[in-house]
C-alpha atoms as a PDB file:
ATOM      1  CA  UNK A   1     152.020 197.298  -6.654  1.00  0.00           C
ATOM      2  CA  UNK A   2     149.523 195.656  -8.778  1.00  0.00           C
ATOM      3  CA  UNK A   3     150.109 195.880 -12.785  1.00  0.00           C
ATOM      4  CA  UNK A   4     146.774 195.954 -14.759  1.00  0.00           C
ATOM      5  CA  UNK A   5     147.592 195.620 -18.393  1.00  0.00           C
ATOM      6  CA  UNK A   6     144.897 196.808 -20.481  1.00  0.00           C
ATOM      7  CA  UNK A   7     143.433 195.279 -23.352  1.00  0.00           C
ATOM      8  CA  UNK A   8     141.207 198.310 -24.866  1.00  0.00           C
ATOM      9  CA  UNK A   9     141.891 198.955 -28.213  1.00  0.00           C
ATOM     10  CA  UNK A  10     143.013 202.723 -28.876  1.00  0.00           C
ATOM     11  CA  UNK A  11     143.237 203.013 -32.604  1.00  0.00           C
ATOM     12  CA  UNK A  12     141.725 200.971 -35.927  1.00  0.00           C
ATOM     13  CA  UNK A  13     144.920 198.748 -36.087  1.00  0.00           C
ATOM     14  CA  UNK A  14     144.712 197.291 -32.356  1.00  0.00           C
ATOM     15  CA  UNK A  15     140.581 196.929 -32.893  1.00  0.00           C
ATOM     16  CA  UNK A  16     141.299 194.007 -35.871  1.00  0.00           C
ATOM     17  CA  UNK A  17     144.481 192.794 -33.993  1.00  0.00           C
ATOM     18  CA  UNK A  18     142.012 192.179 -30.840  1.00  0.00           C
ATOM     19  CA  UNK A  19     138.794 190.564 -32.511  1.00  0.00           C
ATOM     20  CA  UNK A  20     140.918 188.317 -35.519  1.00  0.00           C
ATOM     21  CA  UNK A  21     143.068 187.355 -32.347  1.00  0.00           C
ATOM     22  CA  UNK A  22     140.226 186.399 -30.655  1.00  0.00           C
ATOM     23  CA  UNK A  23     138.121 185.270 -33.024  1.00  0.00           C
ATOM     24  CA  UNK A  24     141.290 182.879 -34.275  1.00  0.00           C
ATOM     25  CA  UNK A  25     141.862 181.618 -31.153  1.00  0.00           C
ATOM     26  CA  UNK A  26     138.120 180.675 -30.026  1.00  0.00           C
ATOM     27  CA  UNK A  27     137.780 179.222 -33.569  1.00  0.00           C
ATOM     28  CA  UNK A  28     141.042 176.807 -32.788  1.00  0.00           C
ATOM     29  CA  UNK A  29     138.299 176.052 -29.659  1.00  0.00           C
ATOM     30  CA  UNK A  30     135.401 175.351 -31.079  1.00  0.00           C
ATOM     31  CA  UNK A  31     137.081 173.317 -34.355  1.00  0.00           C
ATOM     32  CA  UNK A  32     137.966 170.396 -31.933  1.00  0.00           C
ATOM     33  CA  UNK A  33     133.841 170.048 -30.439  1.00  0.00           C
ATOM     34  CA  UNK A  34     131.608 167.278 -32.287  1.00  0.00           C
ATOM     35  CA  UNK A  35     128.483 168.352 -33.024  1.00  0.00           C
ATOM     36  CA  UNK A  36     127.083 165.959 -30.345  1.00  0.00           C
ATOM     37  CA  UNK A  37     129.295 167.700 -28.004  1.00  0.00           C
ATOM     38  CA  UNK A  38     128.190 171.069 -28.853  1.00  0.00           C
ATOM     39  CA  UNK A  39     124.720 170.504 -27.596  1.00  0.00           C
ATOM     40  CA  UNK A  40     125.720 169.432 -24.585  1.00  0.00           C
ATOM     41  CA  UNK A  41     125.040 171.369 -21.644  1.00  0.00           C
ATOM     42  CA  UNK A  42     127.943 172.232 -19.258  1.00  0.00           C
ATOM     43  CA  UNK A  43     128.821 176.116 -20.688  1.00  0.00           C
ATOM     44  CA  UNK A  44     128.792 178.506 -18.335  1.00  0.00           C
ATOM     45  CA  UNK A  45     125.619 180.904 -19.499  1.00  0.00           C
ATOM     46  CA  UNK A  46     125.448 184.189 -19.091  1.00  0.00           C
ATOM     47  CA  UNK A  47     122.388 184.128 -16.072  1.00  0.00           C
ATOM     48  CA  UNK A  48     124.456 183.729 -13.049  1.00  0.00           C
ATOM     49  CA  UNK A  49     123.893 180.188 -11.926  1.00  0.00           C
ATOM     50  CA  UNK A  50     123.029 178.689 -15.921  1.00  0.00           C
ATOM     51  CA  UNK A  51     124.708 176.438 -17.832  1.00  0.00           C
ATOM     52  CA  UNK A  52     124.360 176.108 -21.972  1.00  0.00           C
ATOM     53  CA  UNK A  53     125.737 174.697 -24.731  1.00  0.00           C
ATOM     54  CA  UNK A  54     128.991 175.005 -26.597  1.00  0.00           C
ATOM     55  CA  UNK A  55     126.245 175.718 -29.877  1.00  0.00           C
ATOM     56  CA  UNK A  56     124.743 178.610 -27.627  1.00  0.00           C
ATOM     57  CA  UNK A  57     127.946 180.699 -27.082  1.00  0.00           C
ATOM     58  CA  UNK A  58     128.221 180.461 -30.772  1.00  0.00           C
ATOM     59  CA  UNK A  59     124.609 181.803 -31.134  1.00  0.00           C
ATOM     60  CA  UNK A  60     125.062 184.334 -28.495  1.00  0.00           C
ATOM     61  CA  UNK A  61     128.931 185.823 -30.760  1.00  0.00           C
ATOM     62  CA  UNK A  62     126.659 185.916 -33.829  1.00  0.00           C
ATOM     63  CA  UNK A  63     123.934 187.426 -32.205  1.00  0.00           C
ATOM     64  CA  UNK A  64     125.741 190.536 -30.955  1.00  0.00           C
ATOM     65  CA  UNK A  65     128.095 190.356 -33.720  1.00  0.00           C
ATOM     66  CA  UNK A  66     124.488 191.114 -35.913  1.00  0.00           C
ATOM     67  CA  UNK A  67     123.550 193.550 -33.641  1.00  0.00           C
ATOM     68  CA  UNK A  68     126.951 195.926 -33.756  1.00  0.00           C
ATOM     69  CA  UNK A  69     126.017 195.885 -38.202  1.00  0.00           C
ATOM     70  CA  UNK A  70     122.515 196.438 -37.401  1.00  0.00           C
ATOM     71  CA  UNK A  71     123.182 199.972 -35.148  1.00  0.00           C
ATOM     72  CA  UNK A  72     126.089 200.888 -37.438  1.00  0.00           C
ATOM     73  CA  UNK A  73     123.389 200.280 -40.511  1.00  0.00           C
ATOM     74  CA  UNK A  74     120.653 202.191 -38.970  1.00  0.00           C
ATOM     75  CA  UNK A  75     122.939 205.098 -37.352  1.00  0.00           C
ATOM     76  CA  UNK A  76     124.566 205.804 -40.556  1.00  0.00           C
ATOM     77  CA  UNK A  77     121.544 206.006 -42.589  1.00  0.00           C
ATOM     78  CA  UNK A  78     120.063 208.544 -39.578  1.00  0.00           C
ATOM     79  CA  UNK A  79     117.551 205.993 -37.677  1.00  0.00           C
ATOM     80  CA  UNK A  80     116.913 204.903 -34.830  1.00  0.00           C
ATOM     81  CA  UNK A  81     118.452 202.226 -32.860  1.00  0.00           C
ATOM     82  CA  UNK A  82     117.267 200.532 -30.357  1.00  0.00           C
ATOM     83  CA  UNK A  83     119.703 199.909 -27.606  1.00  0.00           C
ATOM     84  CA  UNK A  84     120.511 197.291 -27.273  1.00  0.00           C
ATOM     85  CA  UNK A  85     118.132 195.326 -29.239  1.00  0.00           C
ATOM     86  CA  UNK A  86     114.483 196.123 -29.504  1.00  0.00           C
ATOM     87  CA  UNK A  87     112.350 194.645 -26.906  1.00  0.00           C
ATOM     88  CA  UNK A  88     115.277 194.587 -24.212  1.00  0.00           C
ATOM     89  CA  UNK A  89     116.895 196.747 -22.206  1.00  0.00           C
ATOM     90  CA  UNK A  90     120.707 196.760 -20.923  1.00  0.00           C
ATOM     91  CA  UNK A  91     119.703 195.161 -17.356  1.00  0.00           C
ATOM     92  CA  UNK A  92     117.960 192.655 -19.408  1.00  0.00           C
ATOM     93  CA  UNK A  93     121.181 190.999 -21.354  1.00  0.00           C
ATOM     94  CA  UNK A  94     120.273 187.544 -20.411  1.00  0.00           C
ATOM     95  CA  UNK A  95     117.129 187.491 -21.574  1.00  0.00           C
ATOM     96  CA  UNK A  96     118.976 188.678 -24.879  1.00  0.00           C
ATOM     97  CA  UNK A  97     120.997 186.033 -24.670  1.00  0.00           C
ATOM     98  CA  UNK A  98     118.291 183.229 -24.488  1.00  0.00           C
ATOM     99  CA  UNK A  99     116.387 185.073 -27.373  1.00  0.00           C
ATOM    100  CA  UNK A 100     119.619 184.354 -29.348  1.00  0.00           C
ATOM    101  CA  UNK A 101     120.075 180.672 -28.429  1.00  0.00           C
ATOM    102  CA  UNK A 102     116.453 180.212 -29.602  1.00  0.00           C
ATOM    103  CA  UNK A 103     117.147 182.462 -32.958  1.00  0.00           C
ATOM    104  CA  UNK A 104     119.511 180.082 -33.950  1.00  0.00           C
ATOM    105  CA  UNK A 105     119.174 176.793 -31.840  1.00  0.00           C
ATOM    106  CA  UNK A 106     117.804 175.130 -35.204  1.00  0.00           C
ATOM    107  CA  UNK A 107     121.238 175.507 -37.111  1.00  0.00           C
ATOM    108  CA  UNK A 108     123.682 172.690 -37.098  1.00  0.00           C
ATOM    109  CA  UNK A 109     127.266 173.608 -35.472  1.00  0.00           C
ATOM    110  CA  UNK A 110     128.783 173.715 -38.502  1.00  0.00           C
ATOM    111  CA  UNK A 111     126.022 176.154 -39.872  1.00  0.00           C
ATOM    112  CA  UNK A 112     126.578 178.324 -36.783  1.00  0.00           C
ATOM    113  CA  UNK A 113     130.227 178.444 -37.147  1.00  0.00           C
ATOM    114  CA  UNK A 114     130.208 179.499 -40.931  1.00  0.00           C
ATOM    115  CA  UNK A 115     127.312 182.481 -39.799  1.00  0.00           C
ATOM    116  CA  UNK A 116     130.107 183.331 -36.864  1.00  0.00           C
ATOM    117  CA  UNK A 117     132.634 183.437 -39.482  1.00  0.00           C
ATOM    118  CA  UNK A 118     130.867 185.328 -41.819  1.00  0.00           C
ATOM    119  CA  UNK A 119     129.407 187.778 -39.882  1.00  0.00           C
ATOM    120  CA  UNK A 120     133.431 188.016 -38.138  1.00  0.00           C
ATOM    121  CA  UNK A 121     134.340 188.884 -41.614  1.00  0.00           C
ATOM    122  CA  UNK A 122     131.238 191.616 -41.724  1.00  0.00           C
ATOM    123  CA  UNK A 123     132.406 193.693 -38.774  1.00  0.00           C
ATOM    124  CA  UNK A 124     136.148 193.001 -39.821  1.00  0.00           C
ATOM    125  CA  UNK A 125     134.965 194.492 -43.659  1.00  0.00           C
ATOM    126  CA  UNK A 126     133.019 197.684 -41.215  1.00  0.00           C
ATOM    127  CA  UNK A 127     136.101 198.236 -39.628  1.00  0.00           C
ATOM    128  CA  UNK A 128     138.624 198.975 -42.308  1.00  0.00           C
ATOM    129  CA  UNK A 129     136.382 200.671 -44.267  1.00  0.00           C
ATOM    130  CA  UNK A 130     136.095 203.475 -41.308  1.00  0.00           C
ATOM    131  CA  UNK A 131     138.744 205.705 -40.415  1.00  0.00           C
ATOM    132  CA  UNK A 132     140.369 205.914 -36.936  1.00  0.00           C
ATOM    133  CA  UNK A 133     138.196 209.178 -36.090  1.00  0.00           C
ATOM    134  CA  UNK A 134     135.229 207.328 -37.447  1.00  0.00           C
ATOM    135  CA  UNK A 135     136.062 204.789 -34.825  1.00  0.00           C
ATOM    136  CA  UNK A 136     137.491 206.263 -32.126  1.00  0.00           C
ATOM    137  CA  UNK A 137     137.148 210.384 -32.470  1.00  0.00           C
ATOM    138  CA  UNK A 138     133.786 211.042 -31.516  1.00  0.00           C
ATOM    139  CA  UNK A 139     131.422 209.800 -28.586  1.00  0.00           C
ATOM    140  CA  UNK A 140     129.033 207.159 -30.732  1.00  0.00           C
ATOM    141  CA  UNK A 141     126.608 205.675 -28.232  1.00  0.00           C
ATOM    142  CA  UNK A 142     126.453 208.062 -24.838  1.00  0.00           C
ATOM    143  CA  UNK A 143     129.852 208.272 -24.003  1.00  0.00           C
ATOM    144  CA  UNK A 144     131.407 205.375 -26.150  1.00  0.00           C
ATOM    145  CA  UNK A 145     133.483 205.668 -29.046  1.00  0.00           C
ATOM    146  CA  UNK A 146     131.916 203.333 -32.233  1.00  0.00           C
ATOM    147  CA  UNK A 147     135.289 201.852 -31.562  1.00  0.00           C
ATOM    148  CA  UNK A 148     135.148 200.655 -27.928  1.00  0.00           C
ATOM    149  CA  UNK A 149     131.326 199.946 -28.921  1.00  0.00           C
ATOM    150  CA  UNK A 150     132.396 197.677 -31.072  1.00  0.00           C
ATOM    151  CA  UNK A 151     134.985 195.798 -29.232  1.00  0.00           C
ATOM    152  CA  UNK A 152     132.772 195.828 -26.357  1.00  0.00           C
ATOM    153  CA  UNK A 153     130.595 193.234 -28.314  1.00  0.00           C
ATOM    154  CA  UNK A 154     132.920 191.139 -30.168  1.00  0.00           C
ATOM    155  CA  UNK A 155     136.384 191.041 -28.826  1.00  0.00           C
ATOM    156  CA  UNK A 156     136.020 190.967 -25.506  1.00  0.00           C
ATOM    157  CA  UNK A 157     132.662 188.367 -25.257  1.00  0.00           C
ATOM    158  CA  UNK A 158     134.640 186.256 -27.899  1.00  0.00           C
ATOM    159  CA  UNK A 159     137.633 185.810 -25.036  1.00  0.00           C
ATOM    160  CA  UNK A 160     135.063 185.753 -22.286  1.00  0.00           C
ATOM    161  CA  UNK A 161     133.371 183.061 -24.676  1.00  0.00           C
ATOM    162  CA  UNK A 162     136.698 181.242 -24.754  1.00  0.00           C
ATOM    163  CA  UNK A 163     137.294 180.582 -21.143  1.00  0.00           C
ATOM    164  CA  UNK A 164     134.116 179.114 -20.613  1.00  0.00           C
ATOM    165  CA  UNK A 165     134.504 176.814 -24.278  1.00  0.00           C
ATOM    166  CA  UNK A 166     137.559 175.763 -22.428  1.00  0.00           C
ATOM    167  CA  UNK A 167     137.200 174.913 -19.099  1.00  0.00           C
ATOM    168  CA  UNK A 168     133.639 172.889 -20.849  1.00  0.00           C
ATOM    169  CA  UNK A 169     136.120 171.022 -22.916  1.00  0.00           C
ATOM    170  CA  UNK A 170     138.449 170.431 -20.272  1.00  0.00           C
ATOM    171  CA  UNK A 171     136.353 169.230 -17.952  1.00  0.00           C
ATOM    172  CA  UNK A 172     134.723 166.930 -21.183  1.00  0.00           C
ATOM    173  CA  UNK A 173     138.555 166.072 -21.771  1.00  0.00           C
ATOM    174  CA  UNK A 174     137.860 167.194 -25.436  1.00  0.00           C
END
């Protein structure tokens, strides 16, 4: 019998333990990639049969990391949010992507990890300053918890995001 372990966050407490472990950890990644490197092409993209750059999956984390404060900003003062960005649709995610490699493909690396850091830090800051039922009590999106959105667009890309920074470097023998 097969054992799946699950690695959805139930509560406030295991939503920071899963994005600052994640977040740490692809950080560790990305700290050891020259800015020459980063350009390179030879990431895994998100369009089946694309490759990017190191830089991009950086882009892409801050991108939907900016998105999740954007719909919590706009929900909480009673507007409305355009799911999941305006001007795309959910079967269109990697066209989103693409619109956030070219957002941000005139930053240096080091400028895009500081913005990934910062806007970590952002969500992190959203987080604790919600309660558990604020998070996880109530259906926020359809039938998703604000909770499980969240993690759904941090967390779990950011370890995604990690394979794919390290088979790149492996294969660069970074």
């Amino acid at each position: 019998m097969l054992k799946v372990m699950s690695s959805i966050s139930k509560n406030k407490e295991e939503l920071v333990s899963s994005i600052e472990s994640a977040y740490e950890k692809l950080l560790a990644d990305y700290a050891g990639i020259s800015e020459k490197d980063a350009r390179e092409i030879g990431v895994e993209g998100n369009i089946k049969n694309t490759t990017i750059s190191v830089a991009d999956t950086v882009a892409y984390l801050i991108g939907w990391g900016n998105l999740v404060l954007k719909w919590h900003d706009r929900k909480s003062k009673s507007l409305e949010v355009d799911f999941p960005e305006t001007g795309f649709n959910w079967n269109e995610l990697g066209q989103l992507a693409q619109h956030f490699h070219t957002q941000y493909k005139n930053r240096t690396y080091k400028e895009l990890l500081s913005e990934f850091q910062s806007t970590t830090q952002k969500i992190l800051k959203l987080i604790r300053s919600l309660s558990n039922d604020e998070l996880y009590g109530q259906s926020w999106y359809k039938n998703y918890t604000l909770g499980r959105m969240i993690q759904l667009n941090t967390a779990s890309p950011m370890k995604s995001t990690r394979t794919k920074v390290r088979r790149f470097k492996k294969a660069k023998c970074i």
